[in-house]
N, C-alpha and C. Protein backbone atom coordinates (compact mmCIF):
# COMPACT_ATOMS: atom_id res chain seq x y z
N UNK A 1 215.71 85.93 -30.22
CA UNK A 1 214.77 84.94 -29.74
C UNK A 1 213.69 85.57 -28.87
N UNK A 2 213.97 86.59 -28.31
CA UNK A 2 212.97 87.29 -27.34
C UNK A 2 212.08 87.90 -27.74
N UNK A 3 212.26 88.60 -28.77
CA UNK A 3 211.54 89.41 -30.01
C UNK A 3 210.16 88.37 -30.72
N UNK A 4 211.21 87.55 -30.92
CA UNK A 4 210.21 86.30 -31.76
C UNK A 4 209.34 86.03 -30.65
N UNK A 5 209.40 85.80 -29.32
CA UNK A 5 208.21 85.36 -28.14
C UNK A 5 207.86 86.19 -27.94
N UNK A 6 207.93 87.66 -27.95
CA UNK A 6 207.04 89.18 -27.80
C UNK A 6 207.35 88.67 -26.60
N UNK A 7 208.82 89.22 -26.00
CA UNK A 7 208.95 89.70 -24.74
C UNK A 7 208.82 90.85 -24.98
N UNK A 8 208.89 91.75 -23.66
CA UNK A 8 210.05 92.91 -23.29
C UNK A 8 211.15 92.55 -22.12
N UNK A 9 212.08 93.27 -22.26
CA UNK A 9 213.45 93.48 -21.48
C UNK A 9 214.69 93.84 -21.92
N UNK A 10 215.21 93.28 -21.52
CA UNK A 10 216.77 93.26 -22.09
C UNK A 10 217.58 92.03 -21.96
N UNK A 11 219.05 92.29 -22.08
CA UNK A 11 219.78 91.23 -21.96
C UNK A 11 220.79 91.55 -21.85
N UNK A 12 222.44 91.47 -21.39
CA UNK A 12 223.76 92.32 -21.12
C UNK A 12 224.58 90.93 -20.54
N UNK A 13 225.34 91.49 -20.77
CA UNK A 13 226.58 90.80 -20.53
C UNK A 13 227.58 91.20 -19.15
N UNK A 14 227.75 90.64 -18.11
CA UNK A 14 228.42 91.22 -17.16
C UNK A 14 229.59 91.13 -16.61
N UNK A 15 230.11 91.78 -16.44
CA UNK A 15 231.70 91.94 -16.11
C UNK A 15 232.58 90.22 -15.61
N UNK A 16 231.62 89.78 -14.80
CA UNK A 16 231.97 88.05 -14.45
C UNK A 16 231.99 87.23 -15.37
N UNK A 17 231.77 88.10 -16.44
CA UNK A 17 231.17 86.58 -17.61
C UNK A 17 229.85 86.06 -17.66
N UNK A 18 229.05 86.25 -17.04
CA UNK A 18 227.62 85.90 -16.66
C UNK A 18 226.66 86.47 -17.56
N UNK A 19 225.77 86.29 -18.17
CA UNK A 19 224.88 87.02 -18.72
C UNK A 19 223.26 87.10 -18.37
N UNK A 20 222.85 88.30 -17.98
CA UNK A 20 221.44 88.72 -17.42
C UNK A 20 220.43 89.15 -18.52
N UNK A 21 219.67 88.66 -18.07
CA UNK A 21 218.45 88.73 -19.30
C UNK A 21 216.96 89.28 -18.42
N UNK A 22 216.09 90.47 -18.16
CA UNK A 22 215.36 90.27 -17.67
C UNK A 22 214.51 90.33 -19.12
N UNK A 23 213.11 89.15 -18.44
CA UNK A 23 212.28 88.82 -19.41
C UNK A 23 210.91 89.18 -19.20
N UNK A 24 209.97 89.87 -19.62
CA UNK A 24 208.80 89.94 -19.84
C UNK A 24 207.79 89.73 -20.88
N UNK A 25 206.82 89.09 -20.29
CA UNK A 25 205.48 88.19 -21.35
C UNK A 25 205.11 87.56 -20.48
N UNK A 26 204.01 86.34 -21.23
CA UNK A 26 203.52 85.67 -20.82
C UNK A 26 204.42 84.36 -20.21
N UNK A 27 204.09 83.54 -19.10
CA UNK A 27 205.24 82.66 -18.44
C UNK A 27 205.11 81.16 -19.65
N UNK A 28 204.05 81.09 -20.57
CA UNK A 28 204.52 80.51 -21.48
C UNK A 28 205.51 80.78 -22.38
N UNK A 29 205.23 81.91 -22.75
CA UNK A 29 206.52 82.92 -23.56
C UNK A 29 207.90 82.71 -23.56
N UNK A 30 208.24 82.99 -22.22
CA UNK A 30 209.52 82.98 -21.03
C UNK A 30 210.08 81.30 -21.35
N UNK A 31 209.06 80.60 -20.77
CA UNK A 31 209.67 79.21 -21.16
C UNK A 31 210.08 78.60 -22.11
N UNK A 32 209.51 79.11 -23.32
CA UNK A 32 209.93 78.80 -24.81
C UNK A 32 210.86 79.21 -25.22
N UNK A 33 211.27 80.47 -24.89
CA UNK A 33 212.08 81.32 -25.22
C UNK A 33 213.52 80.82 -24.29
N UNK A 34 213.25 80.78 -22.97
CA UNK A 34 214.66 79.91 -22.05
C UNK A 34 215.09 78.51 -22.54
N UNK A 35 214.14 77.83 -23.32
CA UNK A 35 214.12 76.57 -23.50
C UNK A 35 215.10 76.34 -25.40
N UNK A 36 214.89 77.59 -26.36
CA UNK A 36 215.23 77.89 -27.38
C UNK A 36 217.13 78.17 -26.86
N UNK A 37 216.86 78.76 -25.97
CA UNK A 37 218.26 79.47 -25.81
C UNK A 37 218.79 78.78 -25.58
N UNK A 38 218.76 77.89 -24.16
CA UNK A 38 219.56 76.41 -24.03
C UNK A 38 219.63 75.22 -25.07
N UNK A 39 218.55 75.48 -25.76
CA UNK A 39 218.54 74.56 -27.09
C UNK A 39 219.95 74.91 -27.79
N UNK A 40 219.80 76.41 -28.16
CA UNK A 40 220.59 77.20 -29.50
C UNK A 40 222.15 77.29 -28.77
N UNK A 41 222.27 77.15 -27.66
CA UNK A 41 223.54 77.93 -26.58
C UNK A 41 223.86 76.32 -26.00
N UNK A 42 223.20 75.11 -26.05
CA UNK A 42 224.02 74.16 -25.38
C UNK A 42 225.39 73.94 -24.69
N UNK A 43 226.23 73.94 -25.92
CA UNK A 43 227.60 74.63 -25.35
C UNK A 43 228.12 75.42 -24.55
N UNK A 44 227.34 76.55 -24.35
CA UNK A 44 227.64 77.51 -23.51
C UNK A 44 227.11 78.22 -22.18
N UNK A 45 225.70 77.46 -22.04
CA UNK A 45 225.15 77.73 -20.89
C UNK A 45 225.42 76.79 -19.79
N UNK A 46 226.09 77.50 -19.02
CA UNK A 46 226.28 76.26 -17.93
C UNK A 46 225.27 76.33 -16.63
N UNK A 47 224.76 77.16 -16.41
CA UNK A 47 223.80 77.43 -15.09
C UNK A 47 222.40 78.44 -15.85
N UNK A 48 221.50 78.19 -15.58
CA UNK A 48 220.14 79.13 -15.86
C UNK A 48 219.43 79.19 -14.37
N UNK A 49 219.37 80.19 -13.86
CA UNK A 49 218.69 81.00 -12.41
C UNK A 49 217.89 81.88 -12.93
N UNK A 50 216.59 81.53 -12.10
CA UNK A 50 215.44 81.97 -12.87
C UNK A 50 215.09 83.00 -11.19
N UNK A 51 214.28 84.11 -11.65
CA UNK A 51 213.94 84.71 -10.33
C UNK A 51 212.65 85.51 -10.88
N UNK A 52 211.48 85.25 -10.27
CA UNK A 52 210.46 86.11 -10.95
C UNK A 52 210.47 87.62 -10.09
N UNK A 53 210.20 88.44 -11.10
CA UNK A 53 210.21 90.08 -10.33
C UNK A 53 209.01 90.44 -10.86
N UNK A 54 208.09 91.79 -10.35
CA UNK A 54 206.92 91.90 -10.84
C UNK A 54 207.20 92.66 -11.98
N UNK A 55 206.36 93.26 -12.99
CA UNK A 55 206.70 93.17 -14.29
C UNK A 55 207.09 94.96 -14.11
N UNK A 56 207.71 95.59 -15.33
CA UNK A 56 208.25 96.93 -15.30
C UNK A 56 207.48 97.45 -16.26
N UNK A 57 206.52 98.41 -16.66
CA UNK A 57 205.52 98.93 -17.53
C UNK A 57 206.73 99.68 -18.50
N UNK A 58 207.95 100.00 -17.62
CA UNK A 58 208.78 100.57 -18.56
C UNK A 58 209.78 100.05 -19.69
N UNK A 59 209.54 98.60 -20.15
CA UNK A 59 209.92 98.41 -20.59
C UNK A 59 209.27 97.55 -21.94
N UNK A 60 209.36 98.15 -23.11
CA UNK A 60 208.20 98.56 -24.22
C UNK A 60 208.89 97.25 -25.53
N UNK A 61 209.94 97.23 -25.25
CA UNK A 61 210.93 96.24 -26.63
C UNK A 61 211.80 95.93 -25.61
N UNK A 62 212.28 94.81 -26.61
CA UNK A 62 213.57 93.78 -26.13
C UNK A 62 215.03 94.43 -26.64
N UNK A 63 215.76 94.88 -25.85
CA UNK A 63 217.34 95.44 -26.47
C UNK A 63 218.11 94.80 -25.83
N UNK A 64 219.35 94.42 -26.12
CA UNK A 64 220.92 94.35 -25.84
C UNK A 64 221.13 95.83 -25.36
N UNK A 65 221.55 95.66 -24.02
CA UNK A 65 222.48 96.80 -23.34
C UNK A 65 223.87 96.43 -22.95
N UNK A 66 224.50 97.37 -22.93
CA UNK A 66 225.82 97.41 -22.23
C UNK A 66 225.90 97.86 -21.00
């Protein structure tokens, strides 16, 4: 889904069960894309915490990390 909004970042899975996603694009982008996920993930998202950070030049594509 991130790909399809031309983010960059990532996304991982964390030891609590929690999953982190940092997102970069445009803040229309971001919203479509958070808004798809809770769409597609209903079931499974129980909390979305949003925190803006300034953007990272180093990060060029969207991957799944571990």
């Amino acid at each position: 889904m991130a790909v399809r909004h031309h983010l960059t970042g990532f996304v991982r899975n964390l030891s609590d069960g929690t999953v982190e996603m940092l997102a970069q694009g445009s803040a229309e982008d971001i919203e479509e894309c958070i808004r798809d996920i809770e769409e597609a993930l209903a079931g499974y998202v129980g909390e979305t915490v949003i925190d803006e950070v300034p953007p990272d030049p180093k990060y060029t594509d969207f991957r799944i990390t571990y």
